[in-house]
N, C-alpha and C. Protein backbone atom coordinates (compact mmCIF):
# COMPACT_ATOMS: atom_id res chain seq x y z
N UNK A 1 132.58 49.95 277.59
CA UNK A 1 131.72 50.91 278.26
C UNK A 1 132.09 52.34 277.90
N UNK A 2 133.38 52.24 277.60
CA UNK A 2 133.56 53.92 277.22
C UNK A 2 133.02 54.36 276.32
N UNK A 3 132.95 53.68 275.00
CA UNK A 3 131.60 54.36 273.98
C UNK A 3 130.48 54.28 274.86
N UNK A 4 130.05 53.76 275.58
CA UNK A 4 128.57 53.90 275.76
C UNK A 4 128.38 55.27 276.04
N UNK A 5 129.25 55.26 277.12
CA UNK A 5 129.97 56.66 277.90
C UNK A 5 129.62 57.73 277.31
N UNK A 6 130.51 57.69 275.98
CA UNK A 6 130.60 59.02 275.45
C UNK A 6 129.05 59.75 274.46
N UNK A 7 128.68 58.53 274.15
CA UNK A 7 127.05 58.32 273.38
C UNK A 7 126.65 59.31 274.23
N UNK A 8 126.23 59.07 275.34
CA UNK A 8 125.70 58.91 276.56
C UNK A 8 125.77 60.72 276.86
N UNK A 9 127.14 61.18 277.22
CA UNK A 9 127.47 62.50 277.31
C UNK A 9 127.26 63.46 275.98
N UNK A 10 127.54 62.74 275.08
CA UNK A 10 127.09 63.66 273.94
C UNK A 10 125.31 63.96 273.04
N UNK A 11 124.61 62.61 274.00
CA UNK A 11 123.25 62.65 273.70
C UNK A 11 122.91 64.04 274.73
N UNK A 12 123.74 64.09 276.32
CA UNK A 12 123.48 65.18 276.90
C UNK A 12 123.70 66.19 276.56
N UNK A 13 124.58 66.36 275.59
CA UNK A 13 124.68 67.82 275.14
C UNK A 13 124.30 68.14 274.74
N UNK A 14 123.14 67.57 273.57
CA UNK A 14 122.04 67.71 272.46
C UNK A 14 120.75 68.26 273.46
N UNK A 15 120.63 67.85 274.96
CA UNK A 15 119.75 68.25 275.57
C UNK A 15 118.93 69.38 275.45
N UNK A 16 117.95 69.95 275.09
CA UNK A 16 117.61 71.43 274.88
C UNK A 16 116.97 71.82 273.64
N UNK A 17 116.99 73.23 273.46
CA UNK A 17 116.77 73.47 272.19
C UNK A 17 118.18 74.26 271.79
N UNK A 18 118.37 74.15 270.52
CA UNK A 18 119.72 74.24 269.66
C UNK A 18 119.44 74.99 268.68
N UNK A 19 120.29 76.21 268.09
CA UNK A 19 120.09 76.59 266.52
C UNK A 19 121.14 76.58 265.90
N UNK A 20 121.28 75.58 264.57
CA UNK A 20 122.04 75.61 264.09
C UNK A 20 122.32 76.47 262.88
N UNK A 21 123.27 76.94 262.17
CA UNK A 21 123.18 77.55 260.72
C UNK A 21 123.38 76.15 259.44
N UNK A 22 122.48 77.16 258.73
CA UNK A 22 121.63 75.82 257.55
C UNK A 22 123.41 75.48 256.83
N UNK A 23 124.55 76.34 256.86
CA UNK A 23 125.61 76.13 256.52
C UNK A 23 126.20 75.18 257.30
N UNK A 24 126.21 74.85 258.89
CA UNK A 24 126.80 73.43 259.14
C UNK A 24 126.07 72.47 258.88
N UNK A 25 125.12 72.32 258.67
CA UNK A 25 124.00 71.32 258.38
C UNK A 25 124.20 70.62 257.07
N UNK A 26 124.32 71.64 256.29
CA UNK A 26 124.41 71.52 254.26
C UNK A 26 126.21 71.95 254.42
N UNK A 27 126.96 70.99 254.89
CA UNK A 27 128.03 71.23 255.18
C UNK A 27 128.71 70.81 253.66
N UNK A 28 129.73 71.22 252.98
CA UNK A 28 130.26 71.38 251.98
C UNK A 28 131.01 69.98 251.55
N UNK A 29 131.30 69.18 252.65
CA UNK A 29 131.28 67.98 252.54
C UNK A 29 130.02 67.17 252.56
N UNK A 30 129.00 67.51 252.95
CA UNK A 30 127.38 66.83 252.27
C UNK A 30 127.53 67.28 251.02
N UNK A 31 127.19 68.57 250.41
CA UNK A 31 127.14 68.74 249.38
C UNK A 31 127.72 68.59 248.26
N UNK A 32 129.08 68.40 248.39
CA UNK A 32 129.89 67.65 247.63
C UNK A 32 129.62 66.29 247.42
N UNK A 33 129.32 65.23 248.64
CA UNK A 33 129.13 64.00 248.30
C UNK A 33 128.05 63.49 247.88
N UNK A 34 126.51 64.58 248.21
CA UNK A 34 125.00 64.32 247.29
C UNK A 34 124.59 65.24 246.13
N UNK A 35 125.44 66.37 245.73
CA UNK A 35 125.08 66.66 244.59
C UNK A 35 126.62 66.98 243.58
N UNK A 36 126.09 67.94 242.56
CA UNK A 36 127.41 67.54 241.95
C UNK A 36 128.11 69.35 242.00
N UNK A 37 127.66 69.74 243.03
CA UNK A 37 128.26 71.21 243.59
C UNK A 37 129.12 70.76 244.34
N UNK A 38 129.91 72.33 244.84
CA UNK A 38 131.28 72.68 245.70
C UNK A 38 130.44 72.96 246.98
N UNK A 39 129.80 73.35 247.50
CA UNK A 39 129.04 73.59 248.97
C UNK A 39 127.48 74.48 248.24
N UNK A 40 127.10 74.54 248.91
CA UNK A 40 125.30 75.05 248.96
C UNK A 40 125.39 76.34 248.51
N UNK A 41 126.40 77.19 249.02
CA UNK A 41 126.71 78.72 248.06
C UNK A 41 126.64 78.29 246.56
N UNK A 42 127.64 77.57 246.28
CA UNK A 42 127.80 77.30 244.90
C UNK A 42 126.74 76.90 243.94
N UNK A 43 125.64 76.16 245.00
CA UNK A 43 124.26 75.24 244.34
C UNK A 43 123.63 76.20 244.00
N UNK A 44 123.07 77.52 245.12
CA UNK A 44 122.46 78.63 245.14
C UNK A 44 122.97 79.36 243.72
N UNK A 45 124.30 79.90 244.08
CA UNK A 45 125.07 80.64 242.77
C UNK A 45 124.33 80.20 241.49
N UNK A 46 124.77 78.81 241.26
CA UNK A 46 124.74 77.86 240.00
C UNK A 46 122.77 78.11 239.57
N UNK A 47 122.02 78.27 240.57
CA UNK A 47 120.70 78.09 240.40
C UNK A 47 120.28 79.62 239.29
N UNK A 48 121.22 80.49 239.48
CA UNK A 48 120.71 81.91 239.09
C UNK A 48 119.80 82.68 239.91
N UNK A 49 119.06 82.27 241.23
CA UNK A 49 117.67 82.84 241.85
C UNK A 49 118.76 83.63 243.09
N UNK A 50 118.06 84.61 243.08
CA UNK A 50 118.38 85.74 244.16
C UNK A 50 117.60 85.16 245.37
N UNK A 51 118.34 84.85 246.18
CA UNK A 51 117.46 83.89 247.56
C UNK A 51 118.26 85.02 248.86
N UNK A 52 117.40 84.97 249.85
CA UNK A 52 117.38 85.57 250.95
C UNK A 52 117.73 84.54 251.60
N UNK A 53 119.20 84.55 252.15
CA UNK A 53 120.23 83.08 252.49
C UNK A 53 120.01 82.96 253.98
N UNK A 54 119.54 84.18 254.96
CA UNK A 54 119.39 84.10 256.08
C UNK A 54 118.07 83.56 256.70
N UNK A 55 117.16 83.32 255.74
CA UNK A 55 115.80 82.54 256.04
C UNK A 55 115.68 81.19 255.58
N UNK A 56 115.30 79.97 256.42
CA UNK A 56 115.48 79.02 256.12
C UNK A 56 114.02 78.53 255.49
N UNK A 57 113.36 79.35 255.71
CA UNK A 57 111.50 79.12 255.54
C UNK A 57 111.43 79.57 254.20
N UNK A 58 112.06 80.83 253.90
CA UNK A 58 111.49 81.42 252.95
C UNK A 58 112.24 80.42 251.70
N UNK A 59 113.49 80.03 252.06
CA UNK A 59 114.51 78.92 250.85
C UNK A 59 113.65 77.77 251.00
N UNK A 60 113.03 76.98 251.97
CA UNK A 60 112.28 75.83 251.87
C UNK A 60 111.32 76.03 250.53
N UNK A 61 110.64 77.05 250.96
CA UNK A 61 109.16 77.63 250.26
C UNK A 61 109.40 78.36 249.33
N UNK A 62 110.51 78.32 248.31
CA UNK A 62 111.19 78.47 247.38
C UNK A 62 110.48 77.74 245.86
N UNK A 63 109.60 77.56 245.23
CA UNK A 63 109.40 76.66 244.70
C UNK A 63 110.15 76.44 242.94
N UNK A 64 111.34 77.68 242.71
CA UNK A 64 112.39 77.44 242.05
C UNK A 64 113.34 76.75 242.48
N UNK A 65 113.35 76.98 243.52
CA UNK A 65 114.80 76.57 244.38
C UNK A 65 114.73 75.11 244.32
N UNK A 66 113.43 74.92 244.85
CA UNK A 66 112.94 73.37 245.21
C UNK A 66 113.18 72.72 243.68
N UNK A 67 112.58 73.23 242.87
CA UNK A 67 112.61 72.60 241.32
C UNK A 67 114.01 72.59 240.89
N UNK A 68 114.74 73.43 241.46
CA UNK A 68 116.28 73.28 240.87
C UNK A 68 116.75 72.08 241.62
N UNK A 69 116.68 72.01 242.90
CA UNK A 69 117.07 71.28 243.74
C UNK A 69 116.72 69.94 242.76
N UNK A 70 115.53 69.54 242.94
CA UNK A 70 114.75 68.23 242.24
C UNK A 70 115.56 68.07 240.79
N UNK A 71 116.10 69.14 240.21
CA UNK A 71 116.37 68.58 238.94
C UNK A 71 118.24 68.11 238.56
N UNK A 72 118.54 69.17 240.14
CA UNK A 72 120.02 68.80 240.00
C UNK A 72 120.81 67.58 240.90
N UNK A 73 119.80 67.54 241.75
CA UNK A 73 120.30 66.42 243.07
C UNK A 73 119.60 65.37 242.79
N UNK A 74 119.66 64.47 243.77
CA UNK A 74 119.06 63.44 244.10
C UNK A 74 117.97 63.79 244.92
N UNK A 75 117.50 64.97 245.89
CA UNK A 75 116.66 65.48 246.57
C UNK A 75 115.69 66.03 245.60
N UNK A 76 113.75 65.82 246.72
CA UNK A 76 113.44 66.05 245.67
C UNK A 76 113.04 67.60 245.92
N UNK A 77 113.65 68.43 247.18
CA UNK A 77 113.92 69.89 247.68
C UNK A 77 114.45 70.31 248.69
N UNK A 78 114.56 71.37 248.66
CA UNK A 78 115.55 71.72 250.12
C UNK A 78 115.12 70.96 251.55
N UNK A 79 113.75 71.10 251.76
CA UNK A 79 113.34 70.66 253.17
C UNK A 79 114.50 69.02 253.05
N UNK A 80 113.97 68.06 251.87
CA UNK A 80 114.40 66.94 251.78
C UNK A 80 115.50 66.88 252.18
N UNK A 81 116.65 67.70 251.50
CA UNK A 81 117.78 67.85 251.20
C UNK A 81 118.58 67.72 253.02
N UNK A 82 117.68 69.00 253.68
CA UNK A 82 118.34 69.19 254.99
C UNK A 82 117.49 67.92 256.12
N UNK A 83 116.53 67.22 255.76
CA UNK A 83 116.12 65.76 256.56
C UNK A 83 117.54 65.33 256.57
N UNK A 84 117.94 64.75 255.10
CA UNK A 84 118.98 63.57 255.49
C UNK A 84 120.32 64.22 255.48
N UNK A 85 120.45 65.58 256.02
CA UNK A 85 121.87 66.23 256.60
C UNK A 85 121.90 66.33 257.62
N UNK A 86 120.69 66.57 258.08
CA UNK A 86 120.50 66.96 259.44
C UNK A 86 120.59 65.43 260.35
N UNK A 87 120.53 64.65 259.63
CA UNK A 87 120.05 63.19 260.19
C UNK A 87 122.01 62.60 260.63
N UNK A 88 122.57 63.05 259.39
CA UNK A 88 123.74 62.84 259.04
C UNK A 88 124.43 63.68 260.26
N UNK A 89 124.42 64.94 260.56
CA UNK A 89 125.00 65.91 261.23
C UNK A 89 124.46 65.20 262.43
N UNK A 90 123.62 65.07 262.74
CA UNK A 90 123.48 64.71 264.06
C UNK A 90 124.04 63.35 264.65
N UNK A 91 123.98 62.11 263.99
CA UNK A 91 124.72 61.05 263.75
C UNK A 91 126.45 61.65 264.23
N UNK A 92 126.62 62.40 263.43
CA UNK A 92 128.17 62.73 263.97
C UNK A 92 128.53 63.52 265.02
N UNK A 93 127.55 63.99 265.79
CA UNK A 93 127.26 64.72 267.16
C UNK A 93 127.44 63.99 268.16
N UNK A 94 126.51 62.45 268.17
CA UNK A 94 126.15 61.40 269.31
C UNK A 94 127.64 60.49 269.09
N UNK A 95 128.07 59.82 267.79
CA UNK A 95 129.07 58.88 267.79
C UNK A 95 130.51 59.47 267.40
């Protein structure tokens, strides 16, 4: 019962609305283990494109970014990229 427990308390903490930064999300250990970069700075760096790092809309709607993304990862763009981190990050929130 104590995992249930803790599931349980930590699904409550998720309660609400939340903002996270796209840096714990695209955490440097994701990015290390789905592409073949050092963390998401480095992907950005490596891309050459001058990106405005504090907007997450305007990097989605990127459509270099996205094409770099598609040609260097397994993702086929950023939105993609942060689905299955975010899926991942949250997974390690609840258990």
């Amino acid at each position: 019962m104590k995992k249930l427990d803790k599931i349980i308390k930590n699904l409550e903490k998720l309660e609400g609305t939340h903002e996270y930064n796209l840096s714990e999300i695209l955490s440097d250990k994701f990015i290390v283990e789905n592409t073949k970069f050092s963390s998401f700075e480095d992907m950005v760096e490596q891309s050459g494109l001058k990106l405005n790092m504090e907007s997450y809309e305007e990097l989605s709607n990127n459509n270099m970014l996205n094409e770099f993304i598609s040609l260097n990862t397994k993702f086929n763009s950023l939105s993609g990229m942060v689905e299955v981190a975010f899926a991942e990050f949250l997974e390690k929130k609840i258990f």
